[in-house]
Protein backbone atom coordinates (compact mmCIF):
# COMPACT_ATOMS: atom_id res chain seq x y z
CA UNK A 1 36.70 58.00 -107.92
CA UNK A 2 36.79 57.65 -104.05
CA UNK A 3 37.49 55.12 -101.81
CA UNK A 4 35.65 53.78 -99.27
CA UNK A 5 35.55 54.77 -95.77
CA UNK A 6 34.41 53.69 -92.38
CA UNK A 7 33.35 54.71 -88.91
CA UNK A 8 32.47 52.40 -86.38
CA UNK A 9 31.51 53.24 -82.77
CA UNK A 10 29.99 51.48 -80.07
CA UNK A 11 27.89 54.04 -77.60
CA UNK A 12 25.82 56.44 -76.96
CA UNK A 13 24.17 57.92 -80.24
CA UNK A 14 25.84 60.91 -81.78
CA UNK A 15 28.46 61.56 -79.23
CA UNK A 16 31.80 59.47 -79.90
CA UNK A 17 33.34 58.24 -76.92
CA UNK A 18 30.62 58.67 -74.58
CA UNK A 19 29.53 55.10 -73.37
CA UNK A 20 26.10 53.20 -73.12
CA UNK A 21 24.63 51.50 -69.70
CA UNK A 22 22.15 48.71 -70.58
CA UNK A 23 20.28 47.02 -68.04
CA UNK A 24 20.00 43.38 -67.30
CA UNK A 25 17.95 41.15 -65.21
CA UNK A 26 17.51 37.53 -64.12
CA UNK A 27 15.70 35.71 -61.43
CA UNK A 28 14.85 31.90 -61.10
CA UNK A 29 12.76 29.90 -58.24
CA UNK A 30 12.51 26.51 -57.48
CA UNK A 31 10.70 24.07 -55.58
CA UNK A 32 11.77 20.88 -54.84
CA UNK A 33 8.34 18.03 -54.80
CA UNK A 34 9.21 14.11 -53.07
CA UNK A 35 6.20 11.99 -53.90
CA UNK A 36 6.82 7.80 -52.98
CA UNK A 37 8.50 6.88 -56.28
CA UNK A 38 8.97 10.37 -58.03
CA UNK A 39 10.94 13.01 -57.36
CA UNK A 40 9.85 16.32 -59.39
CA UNK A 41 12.33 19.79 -59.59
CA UNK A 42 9.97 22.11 -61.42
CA UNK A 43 11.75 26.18 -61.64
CA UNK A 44 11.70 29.35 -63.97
CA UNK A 45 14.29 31.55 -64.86
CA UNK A 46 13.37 35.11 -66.16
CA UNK A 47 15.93 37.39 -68.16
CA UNK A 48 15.06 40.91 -68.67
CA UNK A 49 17.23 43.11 -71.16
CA UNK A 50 16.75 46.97 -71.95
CA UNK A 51 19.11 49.74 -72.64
CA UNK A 52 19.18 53.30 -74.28
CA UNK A 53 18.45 54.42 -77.78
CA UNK A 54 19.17 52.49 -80.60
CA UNK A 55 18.87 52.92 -84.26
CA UNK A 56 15.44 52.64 -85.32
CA UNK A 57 15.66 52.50 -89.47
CA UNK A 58 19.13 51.29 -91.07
CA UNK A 59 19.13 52.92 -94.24
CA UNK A 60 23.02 52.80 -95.36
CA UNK A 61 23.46 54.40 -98.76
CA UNK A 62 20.47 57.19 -99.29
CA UNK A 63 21.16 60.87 -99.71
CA UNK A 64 20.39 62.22 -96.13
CA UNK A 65 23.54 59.90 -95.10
CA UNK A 66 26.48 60.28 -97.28
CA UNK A 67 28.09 62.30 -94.78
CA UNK A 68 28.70 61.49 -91.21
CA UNK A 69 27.35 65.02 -90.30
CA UNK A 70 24.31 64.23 -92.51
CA UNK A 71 24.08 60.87 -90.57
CA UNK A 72 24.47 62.00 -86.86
CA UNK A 73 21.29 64.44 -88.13
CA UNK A 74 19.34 62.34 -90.02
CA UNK A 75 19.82 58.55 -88.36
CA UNK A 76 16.22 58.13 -86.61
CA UNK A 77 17.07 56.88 -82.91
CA UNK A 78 14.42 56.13 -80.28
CA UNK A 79 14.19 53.61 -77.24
CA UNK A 80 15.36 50.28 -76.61
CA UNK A 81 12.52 47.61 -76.98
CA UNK A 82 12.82 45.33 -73.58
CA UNK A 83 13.61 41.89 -74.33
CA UNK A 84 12.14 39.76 -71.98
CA UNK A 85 12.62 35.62 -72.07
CA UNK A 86 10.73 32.87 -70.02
CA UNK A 87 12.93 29.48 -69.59
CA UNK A 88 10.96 27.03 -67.52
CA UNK A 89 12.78 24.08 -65.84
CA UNK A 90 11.46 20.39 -64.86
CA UNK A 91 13.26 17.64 -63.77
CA UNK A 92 11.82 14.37 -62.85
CA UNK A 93 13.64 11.36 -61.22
CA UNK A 94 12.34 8.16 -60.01
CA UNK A 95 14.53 5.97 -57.64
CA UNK A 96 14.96 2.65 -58.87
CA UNK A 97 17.44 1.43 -55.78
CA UNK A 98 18.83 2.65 -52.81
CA UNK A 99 21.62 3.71 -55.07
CA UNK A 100 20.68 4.40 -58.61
CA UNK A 101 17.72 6.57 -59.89
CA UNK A 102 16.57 7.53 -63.74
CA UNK A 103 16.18 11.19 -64.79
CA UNK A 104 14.12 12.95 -66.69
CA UNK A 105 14.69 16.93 -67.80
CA UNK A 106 13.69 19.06 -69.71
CA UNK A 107 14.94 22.98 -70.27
CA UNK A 108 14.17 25.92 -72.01
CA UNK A 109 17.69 28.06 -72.59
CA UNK A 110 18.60 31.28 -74.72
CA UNK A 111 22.02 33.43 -74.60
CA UNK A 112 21.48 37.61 -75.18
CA UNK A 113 22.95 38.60 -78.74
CA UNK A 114 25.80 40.65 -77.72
CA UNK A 115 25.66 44.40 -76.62
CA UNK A 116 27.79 45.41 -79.58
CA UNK A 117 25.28 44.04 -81.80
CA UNK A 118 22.50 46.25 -80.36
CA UNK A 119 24.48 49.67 -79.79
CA UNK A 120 26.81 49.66 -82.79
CA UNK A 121 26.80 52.92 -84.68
CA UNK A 122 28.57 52.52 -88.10
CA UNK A 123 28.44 54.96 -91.01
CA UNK A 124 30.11 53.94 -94.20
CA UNK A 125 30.56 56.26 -97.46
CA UNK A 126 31.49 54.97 -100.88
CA UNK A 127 33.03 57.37 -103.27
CA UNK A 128 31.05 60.44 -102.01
CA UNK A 129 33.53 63.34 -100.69
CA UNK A 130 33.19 63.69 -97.34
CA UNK A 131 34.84 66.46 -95.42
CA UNK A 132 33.73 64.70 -91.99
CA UNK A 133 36.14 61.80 -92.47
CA UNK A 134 39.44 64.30 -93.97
């Protein structure tokens, strides 16, 4: 029998310890409208989010991978797709005294999944003798 082992690395693919620079972008405008009676914030935030090669295919388990030498050779990589996300912003307020108003909003938000989560390289190997990982 054999036991199970694991590599995990977070980088660039196929070279342990060597690090990965992703790329991230945001903008927002805003304009500001004062009608008699209504007061209107209308903006849009853009987030842009690329990096470098990434596993294309997960396929744990088959033949060509039971070894981490097999899987640094076999693991098809290739680039990044660009996430791109659109959040529009309105806010409307109307004044209802000198002192109080009522608001309206409405917002479009999103968080990035987490850079692990996209360059992550893990290998695992159940019972199959691997001379990589002894």
């Amino acid at each position: 029998g054999g036991k199970n082992r694991y590599i995990i690395h977070f980088g660039k693919y196929g070279e342990f310890g060597e690090g990965v620079t992703p790329w991230e972008f945001s903008g927002y405008v805003q304009d500001k409208m004062e009608f008699e009676g209504l007061i209107v914030n209308a903006g849009m935030r853009i987030e842009r989010f690329w990096g470098e090669k990434v596993p294309l295919i997960p396929f744990q388990g088959a033949p060509m991978t039971n070894t981490l030498t097999r899987y640094q050779a076999n693991t098809p990589y290739g680039d990044m797709k660009a996430y791109t996300w659109y959040m529009p912003r309105l806010g409307i307020s109307h004044p209802i005294t000198e002192k109080s108003k009522i608001h309206f909003f409405y917002g479009k938000y999103h968080t990035r999944p987490a850079f692990d989560l996209f360059f992550r390289n893990r290998w695992r190997t159940t019972g199959v003798a691997s001379r990589d990982l002894n």
